[in-house]
N, C-alpha and C. Protein backbone atom coordinates (compact mmCIF):
# COMPACT_ATOMS: atom_id res chain seq x y z
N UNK A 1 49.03 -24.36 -255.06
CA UNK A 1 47.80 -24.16 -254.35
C UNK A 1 47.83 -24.95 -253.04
N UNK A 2 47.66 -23.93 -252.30
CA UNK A 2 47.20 -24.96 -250.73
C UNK A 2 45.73 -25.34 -250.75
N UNK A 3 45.68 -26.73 -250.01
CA UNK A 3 44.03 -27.06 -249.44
C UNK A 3 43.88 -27.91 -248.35
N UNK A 4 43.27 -28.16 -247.88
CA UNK A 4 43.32 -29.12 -246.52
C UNK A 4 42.30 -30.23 -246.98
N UNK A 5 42.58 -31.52 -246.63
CA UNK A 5 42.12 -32.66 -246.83
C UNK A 5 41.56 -33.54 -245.65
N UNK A 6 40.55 -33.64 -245.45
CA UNK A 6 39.95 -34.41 -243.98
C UNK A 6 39.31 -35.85 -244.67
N UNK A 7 39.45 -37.19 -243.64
CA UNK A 7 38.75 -37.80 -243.62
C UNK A 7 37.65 -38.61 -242.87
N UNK A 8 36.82 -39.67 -243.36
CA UNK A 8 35.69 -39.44 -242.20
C UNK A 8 34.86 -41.05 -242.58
N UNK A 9 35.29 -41.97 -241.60
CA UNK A 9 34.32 -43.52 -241.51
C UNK A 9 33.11 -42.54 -241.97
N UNK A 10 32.17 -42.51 -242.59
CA UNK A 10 30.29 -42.38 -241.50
C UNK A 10 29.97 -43.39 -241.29
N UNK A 11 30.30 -44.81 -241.36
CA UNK A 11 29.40 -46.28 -241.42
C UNK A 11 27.98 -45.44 -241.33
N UNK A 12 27.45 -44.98 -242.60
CA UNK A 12 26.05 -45.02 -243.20
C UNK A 12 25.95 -42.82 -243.28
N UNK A 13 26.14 -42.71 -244.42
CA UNK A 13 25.76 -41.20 -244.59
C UNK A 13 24.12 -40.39 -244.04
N UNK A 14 23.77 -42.14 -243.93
CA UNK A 14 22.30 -41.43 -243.50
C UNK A 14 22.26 -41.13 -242.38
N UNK A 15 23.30 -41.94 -241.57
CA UNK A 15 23.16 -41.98 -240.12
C UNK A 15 24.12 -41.06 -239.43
N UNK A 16 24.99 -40.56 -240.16
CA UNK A 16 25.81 -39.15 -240.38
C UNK A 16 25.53 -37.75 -240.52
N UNK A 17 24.39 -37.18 -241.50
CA UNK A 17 24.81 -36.34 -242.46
C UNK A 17 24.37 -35.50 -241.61
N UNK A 18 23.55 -35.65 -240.75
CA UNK A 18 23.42 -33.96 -239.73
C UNK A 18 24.62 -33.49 -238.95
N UNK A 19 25.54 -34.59 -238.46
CA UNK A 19 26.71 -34.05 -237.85
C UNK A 19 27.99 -33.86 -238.82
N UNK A 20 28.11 -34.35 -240.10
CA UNK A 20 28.80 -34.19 -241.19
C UNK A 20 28.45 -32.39 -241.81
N UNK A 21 26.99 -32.36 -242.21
CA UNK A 21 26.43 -31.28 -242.35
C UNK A 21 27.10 -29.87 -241.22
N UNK A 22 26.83 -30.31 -240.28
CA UNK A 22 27.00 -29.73 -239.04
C UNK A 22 28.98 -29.36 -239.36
N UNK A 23 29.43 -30.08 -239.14
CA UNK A 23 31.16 -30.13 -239.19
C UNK A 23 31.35 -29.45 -240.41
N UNK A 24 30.83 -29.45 -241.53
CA UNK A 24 31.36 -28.80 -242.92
C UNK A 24 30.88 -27.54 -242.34
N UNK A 25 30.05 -27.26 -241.79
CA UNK A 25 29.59 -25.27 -241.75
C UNK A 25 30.54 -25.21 -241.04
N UNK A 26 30.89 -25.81 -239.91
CA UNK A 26 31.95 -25.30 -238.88
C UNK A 26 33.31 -24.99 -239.37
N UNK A 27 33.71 -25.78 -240.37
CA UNK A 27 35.24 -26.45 -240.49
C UNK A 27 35.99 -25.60 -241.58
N UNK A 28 36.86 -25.23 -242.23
CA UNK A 28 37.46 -24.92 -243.31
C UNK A 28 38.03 -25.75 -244.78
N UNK A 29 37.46 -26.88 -244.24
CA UNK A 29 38.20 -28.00 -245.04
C UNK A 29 37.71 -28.23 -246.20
N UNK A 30 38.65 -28.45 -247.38
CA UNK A 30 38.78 -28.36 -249.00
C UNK A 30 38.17 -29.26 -249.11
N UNK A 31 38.71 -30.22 -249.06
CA UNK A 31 38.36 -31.69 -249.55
C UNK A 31 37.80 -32.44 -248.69
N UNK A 32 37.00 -33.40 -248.81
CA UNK A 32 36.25 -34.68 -247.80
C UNK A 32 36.28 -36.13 -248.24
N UNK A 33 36.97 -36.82 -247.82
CA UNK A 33 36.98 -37.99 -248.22
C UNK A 33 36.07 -38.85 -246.97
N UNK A 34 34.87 -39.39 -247.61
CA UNK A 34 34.23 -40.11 -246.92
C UNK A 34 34.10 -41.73 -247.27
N UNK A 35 33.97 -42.29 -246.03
CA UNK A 35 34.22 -44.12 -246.68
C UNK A 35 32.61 -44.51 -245.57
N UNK A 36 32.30 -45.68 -246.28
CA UNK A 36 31.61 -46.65 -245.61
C UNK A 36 30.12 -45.81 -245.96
N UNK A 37 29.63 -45.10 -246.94
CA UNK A 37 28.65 -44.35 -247.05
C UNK A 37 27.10 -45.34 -247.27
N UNK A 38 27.46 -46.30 -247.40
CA UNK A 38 26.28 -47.73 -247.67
C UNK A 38 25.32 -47.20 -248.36
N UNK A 39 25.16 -45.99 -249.06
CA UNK A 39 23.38 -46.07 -250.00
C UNK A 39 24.95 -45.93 -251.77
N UNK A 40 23.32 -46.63 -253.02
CA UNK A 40 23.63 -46.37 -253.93
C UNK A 40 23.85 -44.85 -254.42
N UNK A 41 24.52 -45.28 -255.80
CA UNK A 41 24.95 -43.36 -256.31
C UNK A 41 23.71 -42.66 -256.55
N UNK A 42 22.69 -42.95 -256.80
CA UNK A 42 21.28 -42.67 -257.24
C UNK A 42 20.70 -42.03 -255.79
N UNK A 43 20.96 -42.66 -254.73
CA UNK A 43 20.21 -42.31 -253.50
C UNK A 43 21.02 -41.30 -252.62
N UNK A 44 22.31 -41.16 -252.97
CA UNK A 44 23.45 -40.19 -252.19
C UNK A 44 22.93 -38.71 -252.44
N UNK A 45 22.81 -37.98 -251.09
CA UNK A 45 22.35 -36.56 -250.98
C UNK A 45 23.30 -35.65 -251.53
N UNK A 46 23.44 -35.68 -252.61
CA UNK A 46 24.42 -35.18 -253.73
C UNK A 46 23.94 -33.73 -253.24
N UNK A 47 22.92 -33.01 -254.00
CA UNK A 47 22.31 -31.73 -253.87
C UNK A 47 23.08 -31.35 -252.54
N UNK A 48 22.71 -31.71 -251.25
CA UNK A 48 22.95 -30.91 -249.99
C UNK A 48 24.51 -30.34 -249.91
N UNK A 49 25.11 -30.93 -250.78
CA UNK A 49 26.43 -30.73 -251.07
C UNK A 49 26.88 -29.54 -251.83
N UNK A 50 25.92 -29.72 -252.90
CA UNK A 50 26.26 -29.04 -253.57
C UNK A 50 26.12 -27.75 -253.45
N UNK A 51 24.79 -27.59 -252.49
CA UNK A 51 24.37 -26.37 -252.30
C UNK A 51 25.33 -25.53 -251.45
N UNK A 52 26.43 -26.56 -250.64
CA UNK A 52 27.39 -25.82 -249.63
C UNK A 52 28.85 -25.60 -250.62
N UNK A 53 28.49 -25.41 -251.93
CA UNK A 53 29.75 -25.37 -252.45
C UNK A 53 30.72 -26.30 -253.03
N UNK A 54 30.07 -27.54 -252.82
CA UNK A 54 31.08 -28.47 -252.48
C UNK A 54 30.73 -29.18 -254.17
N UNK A 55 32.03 -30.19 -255.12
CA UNK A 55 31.73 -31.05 -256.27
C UNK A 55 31.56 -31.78 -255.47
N UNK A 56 31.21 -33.07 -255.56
CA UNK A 56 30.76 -34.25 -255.61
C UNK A 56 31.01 -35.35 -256.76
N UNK A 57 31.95 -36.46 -255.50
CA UNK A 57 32.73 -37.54 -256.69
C UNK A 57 32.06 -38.77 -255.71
N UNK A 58 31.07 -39.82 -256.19
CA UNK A 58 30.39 -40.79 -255.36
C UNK A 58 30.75 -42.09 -255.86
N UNK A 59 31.08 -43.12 -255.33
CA UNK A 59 30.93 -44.42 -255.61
C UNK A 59 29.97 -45.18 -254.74
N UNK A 60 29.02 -44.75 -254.93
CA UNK A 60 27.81 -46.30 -253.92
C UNK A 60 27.99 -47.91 -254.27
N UNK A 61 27.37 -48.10 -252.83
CA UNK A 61 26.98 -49.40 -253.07
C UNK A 61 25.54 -49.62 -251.41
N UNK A 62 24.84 -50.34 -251.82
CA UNK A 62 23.61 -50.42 -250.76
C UNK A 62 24.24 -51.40 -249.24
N UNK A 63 23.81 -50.94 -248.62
CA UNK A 63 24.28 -51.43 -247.53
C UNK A 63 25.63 -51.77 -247.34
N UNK A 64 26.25 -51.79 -247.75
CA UNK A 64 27.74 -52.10 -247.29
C UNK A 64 28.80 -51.01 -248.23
N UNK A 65 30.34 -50.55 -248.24
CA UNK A 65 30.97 -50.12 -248.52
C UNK A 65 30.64 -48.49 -249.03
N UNK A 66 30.87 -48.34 -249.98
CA UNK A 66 30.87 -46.96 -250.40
C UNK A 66 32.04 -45.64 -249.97
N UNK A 67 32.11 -45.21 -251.14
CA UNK A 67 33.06 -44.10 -250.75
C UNK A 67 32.66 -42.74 -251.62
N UNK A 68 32.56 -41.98 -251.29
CA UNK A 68 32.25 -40.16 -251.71
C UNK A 68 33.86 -39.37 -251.96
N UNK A 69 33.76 -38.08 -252.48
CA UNK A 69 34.62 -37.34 -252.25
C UNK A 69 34.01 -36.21 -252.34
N UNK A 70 34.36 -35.00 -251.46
CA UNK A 70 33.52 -33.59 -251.66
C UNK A 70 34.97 -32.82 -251.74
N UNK A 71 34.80 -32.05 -252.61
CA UNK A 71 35.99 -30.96 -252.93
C UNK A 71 35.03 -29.43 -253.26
N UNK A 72 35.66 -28.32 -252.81
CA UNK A 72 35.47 -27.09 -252.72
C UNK A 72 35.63 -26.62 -254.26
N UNK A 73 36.96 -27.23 -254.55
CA UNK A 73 37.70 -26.95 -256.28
C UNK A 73 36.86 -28.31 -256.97
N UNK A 74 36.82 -27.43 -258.11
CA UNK A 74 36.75 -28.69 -259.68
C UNK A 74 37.64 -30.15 -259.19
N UNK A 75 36.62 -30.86 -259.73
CA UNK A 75 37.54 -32.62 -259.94
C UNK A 75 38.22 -32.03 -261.23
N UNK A 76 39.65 -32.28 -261.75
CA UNK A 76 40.03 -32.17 -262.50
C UNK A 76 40.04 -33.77 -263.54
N UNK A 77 39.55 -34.69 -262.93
CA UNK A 77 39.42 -35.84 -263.14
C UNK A 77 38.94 -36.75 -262.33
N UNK A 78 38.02 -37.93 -262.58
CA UNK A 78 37.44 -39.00 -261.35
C UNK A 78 37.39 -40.44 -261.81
N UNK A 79 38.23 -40.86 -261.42
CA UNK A 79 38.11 -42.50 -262.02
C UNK A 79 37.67 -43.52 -260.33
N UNK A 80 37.02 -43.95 -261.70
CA UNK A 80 35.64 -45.24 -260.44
C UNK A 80 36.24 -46.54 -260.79
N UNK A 81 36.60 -47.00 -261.80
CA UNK A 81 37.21 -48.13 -262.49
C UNK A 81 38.06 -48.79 -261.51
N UNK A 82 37.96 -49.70 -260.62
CA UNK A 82 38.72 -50.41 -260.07
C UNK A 82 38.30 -51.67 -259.35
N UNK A 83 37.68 -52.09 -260.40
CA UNK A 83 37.32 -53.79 -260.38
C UNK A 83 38.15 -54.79 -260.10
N UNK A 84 38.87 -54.70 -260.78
CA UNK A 84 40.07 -55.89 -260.79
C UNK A 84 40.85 -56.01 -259.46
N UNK A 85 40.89 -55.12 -258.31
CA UNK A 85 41.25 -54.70 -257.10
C UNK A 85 39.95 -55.01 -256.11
N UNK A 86 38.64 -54.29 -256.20
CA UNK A 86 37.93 -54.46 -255.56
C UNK A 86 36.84 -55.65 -255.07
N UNK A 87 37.43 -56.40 -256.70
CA UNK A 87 36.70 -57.32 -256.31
C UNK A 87 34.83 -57.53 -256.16
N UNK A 88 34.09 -56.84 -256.88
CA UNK A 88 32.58 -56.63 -256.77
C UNK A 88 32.47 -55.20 -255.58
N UNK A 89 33.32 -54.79 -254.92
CA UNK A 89 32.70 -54.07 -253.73
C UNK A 89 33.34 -52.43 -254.40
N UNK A 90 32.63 -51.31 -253.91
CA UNK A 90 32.87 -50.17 -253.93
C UNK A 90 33.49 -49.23 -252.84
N UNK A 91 34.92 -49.91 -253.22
CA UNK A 91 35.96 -49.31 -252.19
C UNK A 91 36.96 -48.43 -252.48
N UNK A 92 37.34 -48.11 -253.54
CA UNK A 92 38.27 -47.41 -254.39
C UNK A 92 37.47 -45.96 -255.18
N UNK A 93 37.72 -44.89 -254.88
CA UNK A 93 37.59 -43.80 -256.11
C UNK A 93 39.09 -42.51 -255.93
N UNK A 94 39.00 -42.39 -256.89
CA UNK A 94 39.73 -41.69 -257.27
C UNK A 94 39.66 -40.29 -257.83
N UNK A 95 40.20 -39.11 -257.52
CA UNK A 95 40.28 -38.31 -258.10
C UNK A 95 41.27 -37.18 -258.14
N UNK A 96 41.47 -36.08 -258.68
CA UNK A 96 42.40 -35.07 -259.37
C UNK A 96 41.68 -33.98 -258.74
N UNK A 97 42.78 -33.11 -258.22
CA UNK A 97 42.04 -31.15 -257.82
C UNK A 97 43.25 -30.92 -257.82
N UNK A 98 42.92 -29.70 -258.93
CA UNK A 98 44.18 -28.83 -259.09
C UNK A 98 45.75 -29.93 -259.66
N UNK A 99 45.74 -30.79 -260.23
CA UNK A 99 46.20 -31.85 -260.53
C UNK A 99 47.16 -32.74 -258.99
N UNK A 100 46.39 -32.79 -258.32
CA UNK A 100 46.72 -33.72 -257.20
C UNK A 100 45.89 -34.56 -256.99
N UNK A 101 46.35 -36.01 -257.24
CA UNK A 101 45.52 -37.08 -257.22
C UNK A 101 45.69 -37.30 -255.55
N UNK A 102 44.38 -37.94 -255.29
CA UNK A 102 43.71 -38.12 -254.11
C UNK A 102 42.91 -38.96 -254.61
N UNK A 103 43.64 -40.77 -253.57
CA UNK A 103 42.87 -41.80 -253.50
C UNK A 103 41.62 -41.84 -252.46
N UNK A 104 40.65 -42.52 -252.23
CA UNK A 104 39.89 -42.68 -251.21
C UNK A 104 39.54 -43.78 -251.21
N UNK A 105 39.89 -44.71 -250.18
CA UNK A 105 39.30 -45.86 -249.89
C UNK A 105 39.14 -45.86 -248.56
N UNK A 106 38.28 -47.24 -248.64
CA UNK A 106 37.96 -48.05 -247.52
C UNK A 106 38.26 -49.70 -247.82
N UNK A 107 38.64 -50.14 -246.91
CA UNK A 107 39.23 -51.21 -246.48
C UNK A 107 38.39 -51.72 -245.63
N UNK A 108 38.37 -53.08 -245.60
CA UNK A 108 37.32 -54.14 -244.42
C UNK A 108 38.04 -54.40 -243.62
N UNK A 109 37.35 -54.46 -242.66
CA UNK A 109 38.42 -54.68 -241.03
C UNK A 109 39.17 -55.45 -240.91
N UNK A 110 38.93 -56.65 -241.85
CA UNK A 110 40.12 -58.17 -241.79
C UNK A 110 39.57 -59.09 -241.12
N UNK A 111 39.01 -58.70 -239.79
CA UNK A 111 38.74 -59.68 -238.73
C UNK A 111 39.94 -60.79 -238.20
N UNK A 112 39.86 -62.02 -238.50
CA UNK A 112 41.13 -62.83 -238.24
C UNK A 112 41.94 -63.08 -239.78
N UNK A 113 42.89 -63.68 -239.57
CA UNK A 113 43.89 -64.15 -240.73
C UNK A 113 43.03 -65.18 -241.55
N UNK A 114 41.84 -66.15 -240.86
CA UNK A 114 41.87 -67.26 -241.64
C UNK A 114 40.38 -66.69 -242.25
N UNK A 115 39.97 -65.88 -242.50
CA UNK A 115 38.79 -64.72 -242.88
C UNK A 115 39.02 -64.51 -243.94
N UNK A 116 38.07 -65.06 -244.84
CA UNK A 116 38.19 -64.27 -246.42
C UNK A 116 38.42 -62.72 -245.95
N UNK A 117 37.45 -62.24 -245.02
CA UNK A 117 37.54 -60.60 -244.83
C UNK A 117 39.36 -59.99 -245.26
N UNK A 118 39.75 -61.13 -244.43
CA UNK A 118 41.16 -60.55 -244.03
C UNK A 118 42.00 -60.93 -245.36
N UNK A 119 41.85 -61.40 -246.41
CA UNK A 119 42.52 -62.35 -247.52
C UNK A 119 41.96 -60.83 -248.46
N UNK A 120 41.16 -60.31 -248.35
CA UNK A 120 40.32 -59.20 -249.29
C UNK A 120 41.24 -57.65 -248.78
N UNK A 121 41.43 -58.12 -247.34
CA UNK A 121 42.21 -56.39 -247.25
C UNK A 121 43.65 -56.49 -247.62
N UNK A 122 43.99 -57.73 -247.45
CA UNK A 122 45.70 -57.83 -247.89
C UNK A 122 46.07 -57.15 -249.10
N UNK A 123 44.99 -57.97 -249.96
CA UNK A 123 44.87 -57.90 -251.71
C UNK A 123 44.70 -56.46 -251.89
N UNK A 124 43.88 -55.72 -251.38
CA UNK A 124 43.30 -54.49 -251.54
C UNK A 124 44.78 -53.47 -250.83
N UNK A 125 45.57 -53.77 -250.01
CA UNK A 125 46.46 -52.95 -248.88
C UNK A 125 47.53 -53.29 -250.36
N UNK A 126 48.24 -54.50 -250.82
CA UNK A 126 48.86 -54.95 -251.26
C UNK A 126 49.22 -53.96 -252.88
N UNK A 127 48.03 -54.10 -253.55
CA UNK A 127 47.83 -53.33 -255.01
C UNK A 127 47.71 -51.93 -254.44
N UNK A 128 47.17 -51.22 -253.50
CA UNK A 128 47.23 -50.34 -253.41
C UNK A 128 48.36 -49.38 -253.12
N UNK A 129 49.32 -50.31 -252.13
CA UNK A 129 50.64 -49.66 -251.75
C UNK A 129 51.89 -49.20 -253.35
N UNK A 130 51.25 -49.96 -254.07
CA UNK A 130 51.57 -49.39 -255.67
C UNK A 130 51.19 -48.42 -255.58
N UNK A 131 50.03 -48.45 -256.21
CA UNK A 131 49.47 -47.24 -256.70
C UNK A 131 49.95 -45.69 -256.16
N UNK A 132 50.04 -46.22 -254.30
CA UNK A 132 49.87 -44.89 -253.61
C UNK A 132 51.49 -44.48 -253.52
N UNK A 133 52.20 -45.41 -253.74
CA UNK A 133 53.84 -44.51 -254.25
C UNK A 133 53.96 -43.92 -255.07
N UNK A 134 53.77 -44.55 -255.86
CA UNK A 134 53.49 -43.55 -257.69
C UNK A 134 52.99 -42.05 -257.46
N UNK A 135 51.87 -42.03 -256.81
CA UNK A 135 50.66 -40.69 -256.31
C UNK A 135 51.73 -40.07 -255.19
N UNK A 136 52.17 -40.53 -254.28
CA UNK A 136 52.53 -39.69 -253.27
C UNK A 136 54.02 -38.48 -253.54
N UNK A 137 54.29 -39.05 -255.05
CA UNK A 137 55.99 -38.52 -255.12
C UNK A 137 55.16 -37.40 -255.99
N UNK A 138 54.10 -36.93 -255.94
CA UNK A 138 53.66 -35.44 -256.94
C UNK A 138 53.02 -34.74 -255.00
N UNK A 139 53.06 -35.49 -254.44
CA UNK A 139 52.78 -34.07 -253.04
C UNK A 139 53.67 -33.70 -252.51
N UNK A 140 53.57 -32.52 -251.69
CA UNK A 140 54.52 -31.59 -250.97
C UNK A 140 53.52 -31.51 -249.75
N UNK A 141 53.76 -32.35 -248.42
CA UNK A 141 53.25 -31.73 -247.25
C UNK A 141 53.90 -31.40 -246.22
N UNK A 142 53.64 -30.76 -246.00
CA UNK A 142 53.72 -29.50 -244.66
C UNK A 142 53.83 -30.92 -243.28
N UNK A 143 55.05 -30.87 -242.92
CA UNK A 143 54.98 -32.23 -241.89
C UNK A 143 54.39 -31.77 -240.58
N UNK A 144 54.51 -30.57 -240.31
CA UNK A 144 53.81 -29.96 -239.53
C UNK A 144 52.33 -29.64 -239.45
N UNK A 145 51.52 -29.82 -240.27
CA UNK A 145 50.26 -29.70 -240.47
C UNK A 145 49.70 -31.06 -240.11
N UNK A 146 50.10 -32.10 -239.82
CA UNK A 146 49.11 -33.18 -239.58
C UNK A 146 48.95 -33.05 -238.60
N UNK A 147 47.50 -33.84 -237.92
CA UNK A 147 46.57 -33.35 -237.08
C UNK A 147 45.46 -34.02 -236.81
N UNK A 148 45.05 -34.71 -235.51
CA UNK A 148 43.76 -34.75 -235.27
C UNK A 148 42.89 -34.13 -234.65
N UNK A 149 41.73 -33.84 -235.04
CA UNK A 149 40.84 -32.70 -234.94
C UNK A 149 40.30 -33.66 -233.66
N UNK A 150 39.95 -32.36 -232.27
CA UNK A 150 39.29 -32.61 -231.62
C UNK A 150 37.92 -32.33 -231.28
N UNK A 151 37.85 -31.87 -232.13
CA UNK A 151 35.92 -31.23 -232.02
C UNK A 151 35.11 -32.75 -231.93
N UNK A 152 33.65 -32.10 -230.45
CA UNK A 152 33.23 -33.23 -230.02
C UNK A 152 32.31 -33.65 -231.14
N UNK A 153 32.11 -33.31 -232.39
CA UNK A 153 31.45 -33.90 -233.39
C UNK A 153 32.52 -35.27 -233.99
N UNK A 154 33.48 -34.86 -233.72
CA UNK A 154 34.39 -35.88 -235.41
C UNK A 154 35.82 -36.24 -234.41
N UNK A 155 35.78 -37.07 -233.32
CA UNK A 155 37.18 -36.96 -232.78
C UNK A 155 38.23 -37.83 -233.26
N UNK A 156 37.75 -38.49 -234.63
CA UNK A 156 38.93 -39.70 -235.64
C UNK A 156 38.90 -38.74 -236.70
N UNK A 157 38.75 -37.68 -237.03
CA UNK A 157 38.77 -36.89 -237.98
C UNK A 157 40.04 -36.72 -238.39
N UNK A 158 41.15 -36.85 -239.37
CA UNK A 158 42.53 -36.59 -239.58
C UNK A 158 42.01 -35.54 -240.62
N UNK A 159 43.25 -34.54 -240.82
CA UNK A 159 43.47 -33.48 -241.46
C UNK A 159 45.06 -33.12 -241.64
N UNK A 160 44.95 -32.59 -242.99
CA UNK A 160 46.70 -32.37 -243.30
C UNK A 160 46.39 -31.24 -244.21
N UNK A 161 47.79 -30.39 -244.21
CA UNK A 161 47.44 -29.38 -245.42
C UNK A 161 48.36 -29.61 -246.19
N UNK A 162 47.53 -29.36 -247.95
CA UNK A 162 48.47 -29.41 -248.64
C UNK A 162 49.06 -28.23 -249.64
N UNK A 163 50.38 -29.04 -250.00
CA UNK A 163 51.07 -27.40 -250.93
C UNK A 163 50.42 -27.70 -252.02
């Protein structure tokens, strides 16, 4: 199965979702991996999603971090479990379409070296570069398909297609 995979900062879904909204009618894209969404899972505009077709895989957290996933196809699986990595914050979710795992995180900027900030993304870059070898030897991509989208809505928008 092919699908295309986009991702997308919003630093705050609230402060997003009309030009997010806006970009999904426009766009073709399968999957959405969104980071930095700052409301809890309770308060995330799940519905508006849904109504465009889309599942919905959420990890909140209030004001700070958060990460979503919107897929076109069934989650074939969604694991939230990643405490021991994250450390209290909601930066990690995980999930399965069509049995292709697809991580989504977000990472804190670091700021300087002597920055807890920066001691938190090492740890987080560090355990993760595991994980994401393990995951990456089940894809097949198209080296030719990567891409940044220039539409004046989303111009950090990356996109890749996959086999």
């Amino acid at each position: 199965m092919e699908f295309s995979i986009a991702t997308w900062n919003v630093n705050s879904i609230r402060a997003r979702m009309e030009l997010l909204l806006e970009w999904l009618l426009e766009s073709s894209v399968d999957v959405v991996c969104l980071q930095e969404t700052k409301v809890k899972d309770d308060e995330f505009p799940i519905e508006e999603f849904k109504e465009m077709g889309y599942h919905v895989a959420v990890k909140g957290q209030k004001a700070y971090n958060g990460v979503c996933t919107l897929s076109r196809y069934p989650f074939d699986g969604i694991k939230k479990d990643f405490d021991e990595i994250e450390q209290g914050h909601k930066r990690i979710l995980q999930v399965s379409v069509d049995g292709i795992t697809i991580i989504n995180a977000y990472f804190p900027q670091g700021k300087i070296p002597e920055s807890e900030y920066f001691t938190t993304k090492s740890i987080l870059l560090k355990v993760s570069v595991y994980i994401w070898i393990k995951i990456l030897t089940q894809w097949k991509i198209k080296s030719s398909s990567w891409g940044i989208l220039t539409s004046p809505l989303m111009k950090s928008m990356y996109m890749m297609r996959m086999l």
